[in-house]
PDB file of N, CA and C in Angstrom:
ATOM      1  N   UNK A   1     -59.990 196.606 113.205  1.00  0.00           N
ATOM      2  CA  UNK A   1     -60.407 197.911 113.745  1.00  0.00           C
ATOM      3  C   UNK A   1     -59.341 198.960 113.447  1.00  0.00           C
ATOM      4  N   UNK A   2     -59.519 199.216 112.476  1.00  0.00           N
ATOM      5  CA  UNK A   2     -58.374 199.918 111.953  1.00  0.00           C
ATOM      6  C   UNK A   2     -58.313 201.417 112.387  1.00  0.00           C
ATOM      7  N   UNK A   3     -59.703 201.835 112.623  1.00  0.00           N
ATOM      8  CA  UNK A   3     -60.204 202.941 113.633  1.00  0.00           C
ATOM      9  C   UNK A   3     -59.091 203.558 115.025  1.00  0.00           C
ATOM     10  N   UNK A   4     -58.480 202.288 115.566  1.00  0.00           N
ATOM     11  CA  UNK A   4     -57.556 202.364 117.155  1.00  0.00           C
ATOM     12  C   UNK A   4     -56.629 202.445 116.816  1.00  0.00           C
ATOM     13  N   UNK A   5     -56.174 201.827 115.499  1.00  0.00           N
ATOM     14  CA  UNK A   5     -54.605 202.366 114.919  1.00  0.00           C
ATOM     15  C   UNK A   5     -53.972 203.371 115.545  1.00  0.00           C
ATOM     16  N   UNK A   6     -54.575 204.683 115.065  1.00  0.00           N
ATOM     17  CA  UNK A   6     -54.412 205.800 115.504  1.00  0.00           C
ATOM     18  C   UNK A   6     -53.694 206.020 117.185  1.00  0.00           C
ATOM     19  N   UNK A   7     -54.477 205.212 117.784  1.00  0.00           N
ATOM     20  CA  UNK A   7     -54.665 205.877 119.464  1.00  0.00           C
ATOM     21  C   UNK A   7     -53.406 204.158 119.466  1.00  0.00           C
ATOM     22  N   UNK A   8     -53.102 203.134 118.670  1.00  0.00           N
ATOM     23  CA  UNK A   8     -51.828 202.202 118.652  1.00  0.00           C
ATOM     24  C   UNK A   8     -50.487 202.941 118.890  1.00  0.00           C
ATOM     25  N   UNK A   9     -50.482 204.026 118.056  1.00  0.00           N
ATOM     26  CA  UNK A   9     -49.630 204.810 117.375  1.00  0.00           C
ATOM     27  C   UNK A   9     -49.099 205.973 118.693  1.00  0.00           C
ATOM     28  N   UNK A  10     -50.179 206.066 118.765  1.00  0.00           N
ATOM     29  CA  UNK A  10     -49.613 207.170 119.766  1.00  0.00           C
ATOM     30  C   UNK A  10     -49.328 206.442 121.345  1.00  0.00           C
ATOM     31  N   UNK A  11     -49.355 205.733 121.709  1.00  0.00           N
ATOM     32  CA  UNK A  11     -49.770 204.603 122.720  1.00  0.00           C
ATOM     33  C   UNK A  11     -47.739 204.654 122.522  1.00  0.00           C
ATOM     34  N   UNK A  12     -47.273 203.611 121.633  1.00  0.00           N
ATOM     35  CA  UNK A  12     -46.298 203.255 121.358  1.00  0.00           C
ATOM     36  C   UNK A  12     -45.347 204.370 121.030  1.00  0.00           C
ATOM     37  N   UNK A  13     -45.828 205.642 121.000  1.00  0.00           N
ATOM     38  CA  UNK A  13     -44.391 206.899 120.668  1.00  0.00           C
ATOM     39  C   UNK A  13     -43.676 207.081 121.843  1.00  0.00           C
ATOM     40  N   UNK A  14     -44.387 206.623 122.936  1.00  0.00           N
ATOM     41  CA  UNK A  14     -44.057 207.087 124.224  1.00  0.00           C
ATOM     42  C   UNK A  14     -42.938 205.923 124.636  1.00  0.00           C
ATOM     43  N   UNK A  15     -43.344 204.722 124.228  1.00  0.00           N
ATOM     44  CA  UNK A  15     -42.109 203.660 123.867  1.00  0.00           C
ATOM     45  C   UNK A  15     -41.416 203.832 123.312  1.00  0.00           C
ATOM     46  N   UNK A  16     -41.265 204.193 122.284  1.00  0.00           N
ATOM     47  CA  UNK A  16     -40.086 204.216 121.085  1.00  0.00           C
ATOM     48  C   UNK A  16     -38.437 205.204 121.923  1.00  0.00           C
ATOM     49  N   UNK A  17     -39.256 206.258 122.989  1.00  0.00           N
ATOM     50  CA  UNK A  17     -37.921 207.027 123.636  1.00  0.00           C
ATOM     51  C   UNK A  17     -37.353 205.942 124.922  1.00  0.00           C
ATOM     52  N   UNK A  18     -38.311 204.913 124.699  1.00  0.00           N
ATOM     53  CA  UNK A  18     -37.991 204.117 125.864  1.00  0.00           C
ATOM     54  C   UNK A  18     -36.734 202.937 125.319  1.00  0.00           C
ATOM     55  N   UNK A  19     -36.398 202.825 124.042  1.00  0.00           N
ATOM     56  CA  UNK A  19     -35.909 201.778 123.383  1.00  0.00           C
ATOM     57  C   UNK A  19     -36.687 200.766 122.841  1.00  0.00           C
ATOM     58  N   UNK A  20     -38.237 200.818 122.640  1.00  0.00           N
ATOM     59  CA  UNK A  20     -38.709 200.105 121.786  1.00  0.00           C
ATOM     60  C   UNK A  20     -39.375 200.487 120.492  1.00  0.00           C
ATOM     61  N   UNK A  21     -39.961 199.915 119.541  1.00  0.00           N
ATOM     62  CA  UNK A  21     -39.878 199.726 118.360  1.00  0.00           C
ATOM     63  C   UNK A  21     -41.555 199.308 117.967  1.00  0.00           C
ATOM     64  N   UNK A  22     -42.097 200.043 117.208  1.00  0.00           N
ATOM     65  CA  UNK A  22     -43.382 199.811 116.931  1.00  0.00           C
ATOM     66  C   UNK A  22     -42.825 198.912 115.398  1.00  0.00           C
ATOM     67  N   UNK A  23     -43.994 197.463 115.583  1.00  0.00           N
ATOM     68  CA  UNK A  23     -43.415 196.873 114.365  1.00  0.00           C
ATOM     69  C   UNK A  23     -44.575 195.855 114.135  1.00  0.00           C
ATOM     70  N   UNK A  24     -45.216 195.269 112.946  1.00  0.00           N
ATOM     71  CA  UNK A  24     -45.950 194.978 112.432  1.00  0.00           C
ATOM     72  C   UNK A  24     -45.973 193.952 113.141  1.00  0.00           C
ATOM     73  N   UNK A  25     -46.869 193.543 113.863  1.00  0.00           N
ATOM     74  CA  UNK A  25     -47.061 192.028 114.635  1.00  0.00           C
ATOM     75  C   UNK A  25     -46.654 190.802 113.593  1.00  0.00           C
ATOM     76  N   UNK A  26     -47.356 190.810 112.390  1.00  0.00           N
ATOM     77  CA  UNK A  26     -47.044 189.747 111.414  1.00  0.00           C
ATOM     78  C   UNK A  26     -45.714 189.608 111.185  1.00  0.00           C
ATOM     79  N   UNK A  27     -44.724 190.290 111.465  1.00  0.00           N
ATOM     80  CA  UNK A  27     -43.012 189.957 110.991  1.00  0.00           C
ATOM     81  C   UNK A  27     -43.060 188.999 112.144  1.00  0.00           C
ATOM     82  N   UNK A  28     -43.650 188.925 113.355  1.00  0.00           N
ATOM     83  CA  UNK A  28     -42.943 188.468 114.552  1.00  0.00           C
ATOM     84  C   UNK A  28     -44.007 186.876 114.845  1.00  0.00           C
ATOM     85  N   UNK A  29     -45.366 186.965 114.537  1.00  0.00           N
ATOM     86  CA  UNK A  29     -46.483 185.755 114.949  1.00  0.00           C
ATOM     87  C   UNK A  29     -46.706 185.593 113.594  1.00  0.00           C
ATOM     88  N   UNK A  30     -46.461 185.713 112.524  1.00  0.00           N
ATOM     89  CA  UNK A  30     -47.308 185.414 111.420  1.00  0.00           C
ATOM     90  C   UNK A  30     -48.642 186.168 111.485  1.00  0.00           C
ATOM     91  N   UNK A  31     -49.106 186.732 112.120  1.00  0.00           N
ATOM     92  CA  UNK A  31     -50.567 187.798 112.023  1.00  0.00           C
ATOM     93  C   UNK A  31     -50.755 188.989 111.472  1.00  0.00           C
ATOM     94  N   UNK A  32     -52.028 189.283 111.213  1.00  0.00           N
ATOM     95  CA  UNK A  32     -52.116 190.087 109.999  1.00  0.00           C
ATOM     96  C   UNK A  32     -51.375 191.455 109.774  1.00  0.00           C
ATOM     97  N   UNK A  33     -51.474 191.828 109.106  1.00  0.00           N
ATOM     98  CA  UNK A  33     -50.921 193.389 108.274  1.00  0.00           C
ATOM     99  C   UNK A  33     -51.165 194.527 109.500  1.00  0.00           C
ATOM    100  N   UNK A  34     -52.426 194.477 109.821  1.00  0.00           N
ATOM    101  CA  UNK A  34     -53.416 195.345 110.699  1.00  0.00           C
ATOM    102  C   UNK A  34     -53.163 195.325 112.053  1.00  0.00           C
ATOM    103  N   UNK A  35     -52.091 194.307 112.649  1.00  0.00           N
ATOM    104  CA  UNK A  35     -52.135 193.899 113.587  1.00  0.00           C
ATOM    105  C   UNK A  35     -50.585 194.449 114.265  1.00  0.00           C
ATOM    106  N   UNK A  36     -50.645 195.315 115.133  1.00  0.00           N
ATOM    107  CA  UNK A  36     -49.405 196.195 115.564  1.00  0.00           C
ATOM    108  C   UNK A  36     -49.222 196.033 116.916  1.00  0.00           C
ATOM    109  N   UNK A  37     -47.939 195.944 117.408  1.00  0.00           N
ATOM    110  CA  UNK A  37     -47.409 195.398 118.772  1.00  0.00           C
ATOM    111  C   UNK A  37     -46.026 196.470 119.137  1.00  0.00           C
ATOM    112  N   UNK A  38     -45.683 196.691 120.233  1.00  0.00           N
ATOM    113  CA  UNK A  38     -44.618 196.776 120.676  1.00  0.00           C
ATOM    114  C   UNK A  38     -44.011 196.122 121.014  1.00  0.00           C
ATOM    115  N   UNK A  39     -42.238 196.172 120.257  1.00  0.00           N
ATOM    116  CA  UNK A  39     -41.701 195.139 120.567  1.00  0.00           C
ATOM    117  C   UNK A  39     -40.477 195.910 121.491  1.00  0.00           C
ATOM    118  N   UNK A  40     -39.909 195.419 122.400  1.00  0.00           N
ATOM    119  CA  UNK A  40     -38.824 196.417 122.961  1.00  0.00           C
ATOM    120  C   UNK A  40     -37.667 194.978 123.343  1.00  0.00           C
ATOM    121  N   UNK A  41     -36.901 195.610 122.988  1.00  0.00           N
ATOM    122  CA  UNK A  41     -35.029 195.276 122.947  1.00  0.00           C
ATOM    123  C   UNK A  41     -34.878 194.423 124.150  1.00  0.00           C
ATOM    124  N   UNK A  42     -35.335 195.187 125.445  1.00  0.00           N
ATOM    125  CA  UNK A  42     -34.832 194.816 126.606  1.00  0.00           C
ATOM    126  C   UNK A  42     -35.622 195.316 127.805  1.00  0.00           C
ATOM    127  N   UNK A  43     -35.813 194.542 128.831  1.00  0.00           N
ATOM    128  CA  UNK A  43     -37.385 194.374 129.876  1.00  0.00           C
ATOM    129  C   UNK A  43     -36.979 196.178 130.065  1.00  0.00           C
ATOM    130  N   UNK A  44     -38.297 196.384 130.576  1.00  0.00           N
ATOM    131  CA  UNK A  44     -38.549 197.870 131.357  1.00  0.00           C
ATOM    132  C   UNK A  44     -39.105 197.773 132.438  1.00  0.00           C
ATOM    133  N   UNK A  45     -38.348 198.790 133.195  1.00  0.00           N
ATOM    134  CA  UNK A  45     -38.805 198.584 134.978  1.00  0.00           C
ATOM    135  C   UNK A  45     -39.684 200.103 134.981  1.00  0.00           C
ATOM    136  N   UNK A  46     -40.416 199.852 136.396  1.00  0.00           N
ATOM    137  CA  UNK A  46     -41.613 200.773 136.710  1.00  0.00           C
ATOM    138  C   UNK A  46     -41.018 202.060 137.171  1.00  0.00           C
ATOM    139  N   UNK A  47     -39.348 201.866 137.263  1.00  0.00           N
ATOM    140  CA  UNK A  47     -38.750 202.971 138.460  1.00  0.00           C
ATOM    141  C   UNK A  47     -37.848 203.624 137.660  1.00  0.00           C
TER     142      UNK A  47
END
């Protein structure tokens, strides 16, 4: 669904000031190209 990418992308910018890292799921599970995750450094609290 390459369609949600988009709304992936923007989902995860709001992470990236948090210390995490938008990064191709497949470097990390072996899964596909298409397949995008946030990965972050170190846990995040609600507060």
């Amino acid at each position: 669904n390459r369609g949600g990418l988009n709304e992936v992308i923007h989902l995860a910018a709001r992470h990236l000031v948090s210390g995490c890292n938008l990064v191709r799921a497949g470097k990390w599970r072996g899964g596909a190209d298409e397949n995008w995750e946030v990965y972050c450094e170190y846990p995040q609290t609600d507060n």
